[in-house]
Protein backbone atom coordinates (compact mmCIF):
# COMPACT_ATOMS: atom_id res chain seq x y z
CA UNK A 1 0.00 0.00 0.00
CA UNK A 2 1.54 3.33 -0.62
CA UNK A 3 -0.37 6.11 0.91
CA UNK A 4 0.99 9.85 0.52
CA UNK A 5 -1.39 12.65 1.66
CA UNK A 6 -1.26 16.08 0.29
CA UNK A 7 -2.88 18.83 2.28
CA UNK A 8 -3.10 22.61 1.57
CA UNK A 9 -3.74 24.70 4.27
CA UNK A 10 -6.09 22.87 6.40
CA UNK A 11 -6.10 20.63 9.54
CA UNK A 12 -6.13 17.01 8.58
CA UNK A 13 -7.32 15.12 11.15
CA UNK A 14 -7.16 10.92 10.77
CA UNK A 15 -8.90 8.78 13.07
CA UNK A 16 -8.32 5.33 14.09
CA UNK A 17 -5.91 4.71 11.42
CA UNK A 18 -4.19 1.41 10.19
CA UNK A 19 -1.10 2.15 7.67
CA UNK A 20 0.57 -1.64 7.36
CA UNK A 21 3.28 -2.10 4.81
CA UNK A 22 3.33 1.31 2.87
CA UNK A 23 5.65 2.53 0.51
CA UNK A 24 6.93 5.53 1.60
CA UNK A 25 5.07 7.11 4.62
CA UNK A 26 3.15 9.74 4.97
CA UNK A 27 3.84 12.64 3.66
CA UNK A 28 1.83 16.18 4.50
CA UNK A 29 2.87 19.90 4.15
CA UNK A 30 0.22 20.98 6.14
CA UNK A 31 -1.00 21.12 9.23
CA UNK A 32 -1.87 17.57 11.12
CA UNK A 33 -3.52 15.90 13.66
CA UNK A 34 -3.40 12.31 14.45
CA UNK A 35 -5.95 11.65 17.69
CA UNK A 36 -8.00 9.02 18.80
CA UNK A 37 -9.31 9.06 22.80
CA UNK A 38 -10.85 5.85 22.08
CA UNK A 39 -8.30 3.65 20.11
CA UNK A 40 -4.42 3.75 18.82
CA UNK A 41 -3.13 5.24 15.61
CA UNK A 42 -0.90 2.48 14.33
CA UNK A 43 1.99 2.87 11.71
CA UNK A 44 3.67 -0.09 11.34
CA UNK A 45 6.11 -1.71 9.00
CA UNK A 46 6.57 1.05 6.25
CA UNK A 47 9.50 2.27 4.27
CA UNK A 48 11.11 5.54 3.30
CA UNK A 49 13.64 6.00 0.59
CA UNK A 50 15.51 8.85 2.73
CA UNK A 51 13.45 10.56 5.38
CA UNK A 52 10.55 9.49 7.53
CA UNK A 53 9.72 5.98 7.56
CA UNK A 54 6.21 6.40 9.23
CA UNK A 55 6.14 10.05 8.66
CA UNK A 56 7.58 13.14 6.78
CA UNK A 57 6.54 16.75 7.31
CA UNK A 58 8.47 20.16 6.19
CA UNK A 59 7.00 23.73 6.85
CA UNK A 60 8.66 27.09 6.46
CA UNK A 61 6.64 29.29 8.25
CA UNK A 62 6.98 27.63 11.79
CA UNK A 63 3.13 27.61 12.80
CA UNK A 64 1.93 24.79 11.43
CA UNK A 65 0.98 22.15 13.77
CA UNK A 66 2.04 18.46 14.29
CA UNK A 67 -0.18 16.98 16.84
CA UNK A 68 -0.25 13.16 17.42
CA UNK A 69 -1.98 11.37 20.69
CA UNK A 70 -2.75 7.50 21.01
CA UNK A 71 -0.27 6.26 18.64
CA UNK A 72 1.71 3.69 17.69
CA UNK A 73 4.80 4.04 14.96
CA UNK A 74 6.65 0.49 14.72
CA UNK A 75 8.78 -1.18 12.99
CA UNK A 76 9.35 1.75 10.19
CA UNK A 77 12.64 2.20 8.51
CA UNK A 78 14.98 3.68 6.08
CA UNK A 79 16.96 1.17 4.22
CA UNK A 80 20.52 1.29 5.28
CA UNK A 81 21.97 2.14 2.01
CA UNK A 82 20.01 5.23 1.87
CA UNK A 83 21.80 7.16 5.08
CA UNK A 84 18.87 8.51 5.54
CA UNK A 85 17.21 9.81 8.57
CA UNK A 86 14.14 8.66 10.95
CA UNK A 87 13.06 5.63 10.37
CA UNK A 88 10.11 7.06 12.23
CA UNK A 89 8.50 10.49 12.50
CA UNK A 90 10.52 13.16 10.09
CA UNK A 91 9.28 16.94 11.22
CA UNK A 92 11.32 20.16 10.20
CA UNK A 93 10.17 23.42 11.01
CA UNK A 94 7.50 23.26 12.49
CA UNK A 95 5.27 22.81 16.14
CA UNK A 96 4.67 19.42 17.33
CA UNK A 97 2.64 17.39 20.01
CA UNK A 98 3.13 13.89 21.06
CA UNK A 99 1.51 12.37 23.91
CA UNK A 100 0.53 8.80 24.74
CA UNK A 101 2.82 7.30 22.06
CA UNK A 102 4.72 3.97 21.15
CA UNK A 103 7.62 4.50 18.87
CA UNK A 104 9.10 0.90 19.19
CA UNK A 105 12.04 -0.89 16.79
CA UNK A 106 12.55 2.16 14.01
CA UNK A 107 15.57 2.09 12.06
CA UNK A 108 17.49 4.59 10.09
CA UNK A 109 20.82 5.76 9.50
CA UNK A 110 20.32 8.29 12.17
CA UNK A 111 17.54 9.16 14.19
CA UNK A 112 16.08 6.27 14.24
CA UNK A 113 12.46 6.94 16.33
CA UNK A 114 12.47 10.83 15.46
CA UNK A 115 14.35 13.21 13.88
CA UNK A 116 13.35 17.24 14.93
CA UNK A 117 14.60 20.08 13.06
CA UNK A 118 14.23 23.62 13.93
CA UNK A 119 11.32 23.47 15.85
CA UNK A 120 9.67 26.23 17.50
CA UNK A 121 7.37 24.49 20.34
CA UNK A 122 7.98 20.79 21.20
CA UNK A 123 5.78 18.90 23.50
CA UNK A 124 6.43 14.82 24.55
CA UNK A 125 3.96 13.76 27.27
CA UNK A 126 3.96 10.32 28.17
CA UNK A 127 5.86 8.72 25.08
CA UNK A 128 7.99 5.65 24.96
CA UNK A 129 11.24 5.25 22.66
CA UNK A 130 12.46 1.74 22.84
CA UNK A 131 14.15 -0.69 20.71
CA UNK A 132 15.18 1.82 17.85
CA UNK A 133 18.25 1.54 16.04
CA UNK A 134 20.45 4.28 14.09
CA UNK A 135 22.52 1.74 11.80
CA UNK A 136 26.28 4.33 11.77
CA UNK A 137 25.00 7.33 13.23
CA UNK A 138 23.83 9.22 16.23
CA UNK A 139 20.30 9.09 18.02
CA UNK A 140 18.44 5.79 17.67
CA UNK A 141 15.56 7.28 19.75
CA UNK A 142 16.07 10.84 18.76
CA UNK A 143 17.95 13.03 16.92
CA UNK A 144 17.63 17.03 17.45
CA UNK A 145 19.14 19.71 14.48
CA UNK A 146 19.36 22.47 16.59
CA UNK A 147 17.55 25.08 17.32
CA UNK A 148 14.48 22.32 18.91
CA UNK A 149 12.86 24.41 21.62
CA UNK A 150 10.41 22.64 24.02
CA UNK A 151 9.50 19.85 26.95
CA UNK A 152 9.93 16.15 27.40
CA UNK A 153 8.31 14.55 30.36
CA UNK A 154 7.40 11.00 31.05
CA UNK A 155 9.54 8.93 28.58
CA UNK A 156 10.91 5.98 28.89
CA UNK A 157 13.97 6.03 26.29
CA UNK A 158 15.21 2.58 26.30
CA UNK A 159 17.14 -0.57 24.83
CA UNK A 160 17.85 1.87 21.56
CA UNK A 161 21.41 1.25 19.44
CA UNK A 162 23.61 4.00 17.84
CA UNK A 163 26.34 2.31 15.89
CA UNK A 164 28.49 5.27 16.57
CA UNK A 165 27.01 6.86 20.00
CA UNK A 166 24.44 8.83 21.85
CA UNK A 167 22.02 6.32 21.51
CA UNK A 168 19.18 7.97 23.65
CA UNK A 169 19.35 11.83 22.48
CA UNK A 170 21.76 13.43 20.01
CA UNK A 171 21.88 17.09 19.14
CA UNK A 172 19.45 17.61 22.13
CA UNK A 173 20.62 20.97 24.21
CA UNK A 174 19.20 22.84 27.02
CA UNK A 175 16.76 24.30 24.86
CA UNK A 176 14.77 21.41 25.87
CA UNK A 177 13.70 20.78 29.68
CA UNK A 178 13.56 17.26 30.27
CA UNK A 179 11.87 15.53 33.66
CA UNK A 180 10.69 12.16 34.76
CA UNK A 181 12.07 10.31 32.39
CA UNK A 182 14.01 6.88 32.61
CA UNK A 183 17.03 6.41 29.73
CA UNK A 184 18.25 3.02 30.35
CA UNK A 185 20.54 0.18 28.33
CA UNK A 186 21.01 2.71 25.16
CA UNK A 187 23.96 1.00 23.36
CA UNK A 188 26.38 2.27 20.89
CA UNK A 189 29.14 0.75 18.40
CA UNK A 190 31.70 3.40 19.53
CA UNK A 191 31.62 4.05 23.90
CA UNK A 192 34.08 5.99 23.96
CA UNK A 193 32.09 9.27 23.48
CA UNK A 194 29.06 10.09 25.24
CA UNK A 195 27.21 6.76 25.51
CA UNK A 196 23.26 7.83 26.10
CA UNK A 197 23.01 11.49 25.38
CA UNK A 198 25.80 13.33 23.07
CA UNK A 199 24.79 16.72 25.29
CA UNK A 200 22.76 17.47 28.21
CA UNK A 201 18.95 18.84 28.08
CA UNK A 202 17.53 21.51 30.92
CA UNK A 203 17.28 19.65 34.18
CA UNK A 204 13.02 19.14 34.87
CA UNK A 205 14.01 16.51 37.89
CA UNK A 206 13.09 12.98 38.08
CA UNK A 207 15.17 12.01 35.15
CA UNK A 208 17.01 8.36 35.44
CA UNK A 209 19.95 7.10 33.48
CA UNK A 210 21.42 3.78 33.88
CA UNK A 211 24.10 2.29 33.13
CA UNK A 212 25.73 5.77 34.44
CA UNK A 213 28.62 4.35 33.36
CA UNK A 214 30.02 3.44 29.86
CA UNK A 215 29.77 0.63 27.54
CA UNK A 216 32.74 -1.98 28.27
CA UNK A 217 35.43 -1.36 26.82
CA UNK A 218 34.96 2.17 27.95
CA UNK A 219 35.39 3.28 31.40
CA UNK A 220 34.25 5.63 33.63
CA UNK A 221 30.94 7.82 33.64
CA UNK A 222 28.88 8.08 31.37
CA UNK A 223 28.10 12.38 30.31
CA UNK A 224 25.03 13.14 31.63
CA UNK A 225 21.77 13.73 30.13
CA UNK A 226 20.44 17.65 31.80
CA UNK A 227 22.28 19.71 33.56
CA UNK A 228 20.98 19.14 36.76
CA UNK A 229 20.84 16.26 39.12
CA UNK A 230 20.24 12.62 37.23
CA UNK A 231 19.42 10.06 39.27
CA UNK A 232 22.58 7.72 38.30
CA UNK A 233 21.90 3.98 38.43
CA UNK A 234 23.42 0.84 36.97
CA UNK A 235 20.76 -2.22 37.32
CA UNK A 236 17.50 -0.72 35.50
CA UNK A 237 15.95 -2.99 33.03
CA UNK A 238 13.18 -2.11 30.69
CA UNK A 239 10.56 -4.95 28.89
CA UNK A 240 8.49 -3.92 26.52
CA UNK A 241 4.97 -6.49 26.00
CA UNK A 242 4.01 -5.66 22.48
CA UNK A 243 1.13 -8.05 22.52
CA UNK A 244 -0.35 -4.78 24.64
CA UNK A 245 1.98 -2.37 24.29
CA UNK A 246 3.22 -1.75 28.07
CA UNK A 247 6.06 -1.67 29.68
CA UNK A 248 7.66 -3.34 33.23
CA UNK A 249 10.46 -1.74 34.72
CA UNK A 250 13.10 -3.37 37.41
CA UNK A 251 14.77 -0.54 39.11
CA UNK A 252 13.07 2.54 38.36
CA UNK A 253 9.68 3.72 38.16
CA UNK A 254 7.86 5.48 35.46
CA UNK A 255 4.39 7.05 35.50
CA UNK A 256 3.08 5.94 32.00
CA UNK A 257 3.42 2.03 31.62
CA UNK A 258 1.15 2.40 28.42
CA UNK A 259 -1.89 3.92 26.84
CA UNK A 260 -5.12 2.74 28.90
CA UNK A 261 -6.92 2.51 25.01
CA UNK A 262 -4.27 0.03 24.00
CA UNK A 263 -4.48 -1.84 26.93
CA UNK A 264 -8.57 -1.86 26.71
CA UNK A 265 -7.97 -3.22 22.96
CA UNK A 266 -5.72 -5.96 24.08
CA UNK A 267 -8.19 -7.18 26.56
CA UNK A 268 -10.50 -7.93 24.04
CA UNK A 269 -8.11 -10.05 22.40
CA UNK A 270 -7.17 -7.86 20.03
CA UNK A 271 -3.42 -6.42 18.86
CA UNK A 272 -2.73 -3.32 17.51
CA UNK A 273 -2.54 -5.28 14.35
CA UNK A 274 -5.39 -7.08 14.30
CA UNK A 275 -8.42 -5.04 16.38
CA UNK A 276 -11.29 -5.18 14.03
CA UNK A 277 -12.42 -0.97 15.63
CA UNK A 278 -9.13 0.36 13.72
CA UNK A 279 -10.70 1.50 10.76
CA UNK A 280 -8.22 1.27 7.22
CA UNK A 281 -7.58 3.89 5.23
CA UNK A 282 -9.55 2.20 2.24
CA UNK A 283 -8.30 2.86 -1.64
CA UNK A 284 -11.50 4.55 -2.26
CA UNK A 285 -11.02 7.01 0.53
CA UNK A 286 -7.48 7.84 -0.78
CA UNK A 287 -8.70 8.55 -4.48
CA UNK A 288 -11.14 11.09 -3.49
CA UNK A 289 -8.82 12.81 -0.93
CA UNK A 290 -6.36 13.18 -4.13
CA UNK A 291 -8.99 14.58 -6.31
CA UNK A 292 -9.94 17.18 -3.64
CA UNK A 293 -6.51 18.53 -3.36
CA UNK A 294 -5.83 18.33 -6.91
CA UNK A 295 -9.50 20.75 -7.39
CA UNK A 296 -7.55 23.14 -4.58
CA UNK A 297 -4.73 23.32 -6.44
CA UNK A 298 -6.77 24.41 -9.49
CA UNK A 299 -8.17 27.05 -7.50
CA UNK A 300 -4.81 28.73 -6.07
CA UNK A 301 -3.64 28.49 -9.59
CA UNK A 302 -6.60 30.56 -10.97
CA UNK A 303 -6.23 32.76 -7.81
CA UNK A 304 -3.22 33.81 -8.81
């Protein structure tokens, strides 16, 4: 399936949305919103030929909005011989929300989960980063291009791999404030540089990193992720259950296990994949959506 949205100067707003095995991701201009209170978003196993497995998004003027909530992006990726970045969510230039999110086992040549790139307004709430994987470069979970202005709080950033370093955050400065967040077992191909974060973020409190030491055959600490005081631990372990999308932790203690909507889909024997109240994004659908933007294009022409 290969799904690419066009939008022109409206709010695009998908619901319950099932993108399996797309060629490339999506791709919008425009402002979007991905939200569901009742069931998960789910992006899963799509490809990108340089940017943005799940999703890719430029804007120039710095107000458009990228607001996602209940989702799931896993298992997206950019093919190793196109050194590309974000194997997950691509967004340049723009504002973004993300709260109540899974990005789980994205690859790329950098970035791996999510790439940011001059950003005005950046909001995580509640998001989990595990398992992603930069394949030479810097920031399996995230990568930052500075200036990325905003808050993190609640993550769990875990069991991500950098083959060079800075596994958990790269490029991420003290523009960002991050609190109550656990960044644990982030490994990289070269520990001899920063291991977990390549600089430190504002210091919001509550933030864990284990190990706080580097990768054998490294030594000694490991540079810390804020500027204030991490809680430095070596024996934190992180499982994630994809069958329902939570998390257990051994040695630390996070706030958001999970998205209570996942969780409710899962109990009705359901997965992510699978729950019959995730609506597709039907062929049919698609090819009118086209034709509308195509008639709006018409229209600015003639405008102008």
């Amino acid at each position: 399936m290969n799904l690419i949205l066009f939008t022109i100067n409206i709010l695009l707003i998908i619901n319950k949305l099932l993108l399996i095995n797309g060629l490339p991701s999506i791709l919008c201009p425009s402002s979007i919103a991905l939200r569901d209170t009742s069931n998960p978003t789910t992006v899963v196993g799509n490809q990108g030929n340089k940017y943005g497995g799940a999703f890719f998004r430029v804007a120039y003027n710095g107000s458009e909005r990228n607001d996602f909530e209940q989702i799931i992006v896993d298992n997206n990726w950019i093919p190793q011989s196109g050194n590309g970045l974000a194997g997950g969510l691509y967004i340049q230039g723009s504002m973004a929300t993300i709260k109540y999110a899974a990005i789980v086992s994205n690859s790329a040549g950098g970035g791996g989960g999510i790439f940011f790139a001059n950003q005005n307004s950046v909001t995580l709430d509640s998001v989990h980063l595990i398992g992603n994987q930069a394949y030479s470069g810097l920031g399996a979970a995230m990568f930052c291009s500075n200036p990325v202005l905003g808050t993190f709080t609640n993550l769990v950033v875990a069991n991500n791999y950098a083959g060079a370093f800075a596994a958990a955050f790269a490029g991420c400065s003290t523009t960002i404030t991050l609190s109550n967040t656990v960044i644990a077992n982030n490994t990289v191909g070269n520990p001899w540089p920063a291991n977990a974060c390549s600089s430190p973020m504002n210091d919001g409190s509550g933030v864990v990193q284990s190990p706080i030491n580097k990768q054998a055959p490294a030594s000694g600490q490991d540079a810390l992720c804020t500027n204030g005081s991490v809680i430095g631990l070596n024996n934190v372990t992180v499982v994630l259950n994809e069958t329902n999308w939570e998390i257990q932790i051994v040695g630390a203690q996070s706030s958001y296990l999970g998205p209570s909507s996942i969780s409710s889909v899962t109990n009705n024997n359901q997965t992510s994949t699978q729950s019959a109240t995730i609506t597709k994004f039907h062929y049919s659908l698609l090819i009118h959506f086209i034709s509308l933007c195509f008639i709006l294009l018409q229209q600015l022409i003639l405008n102008y």
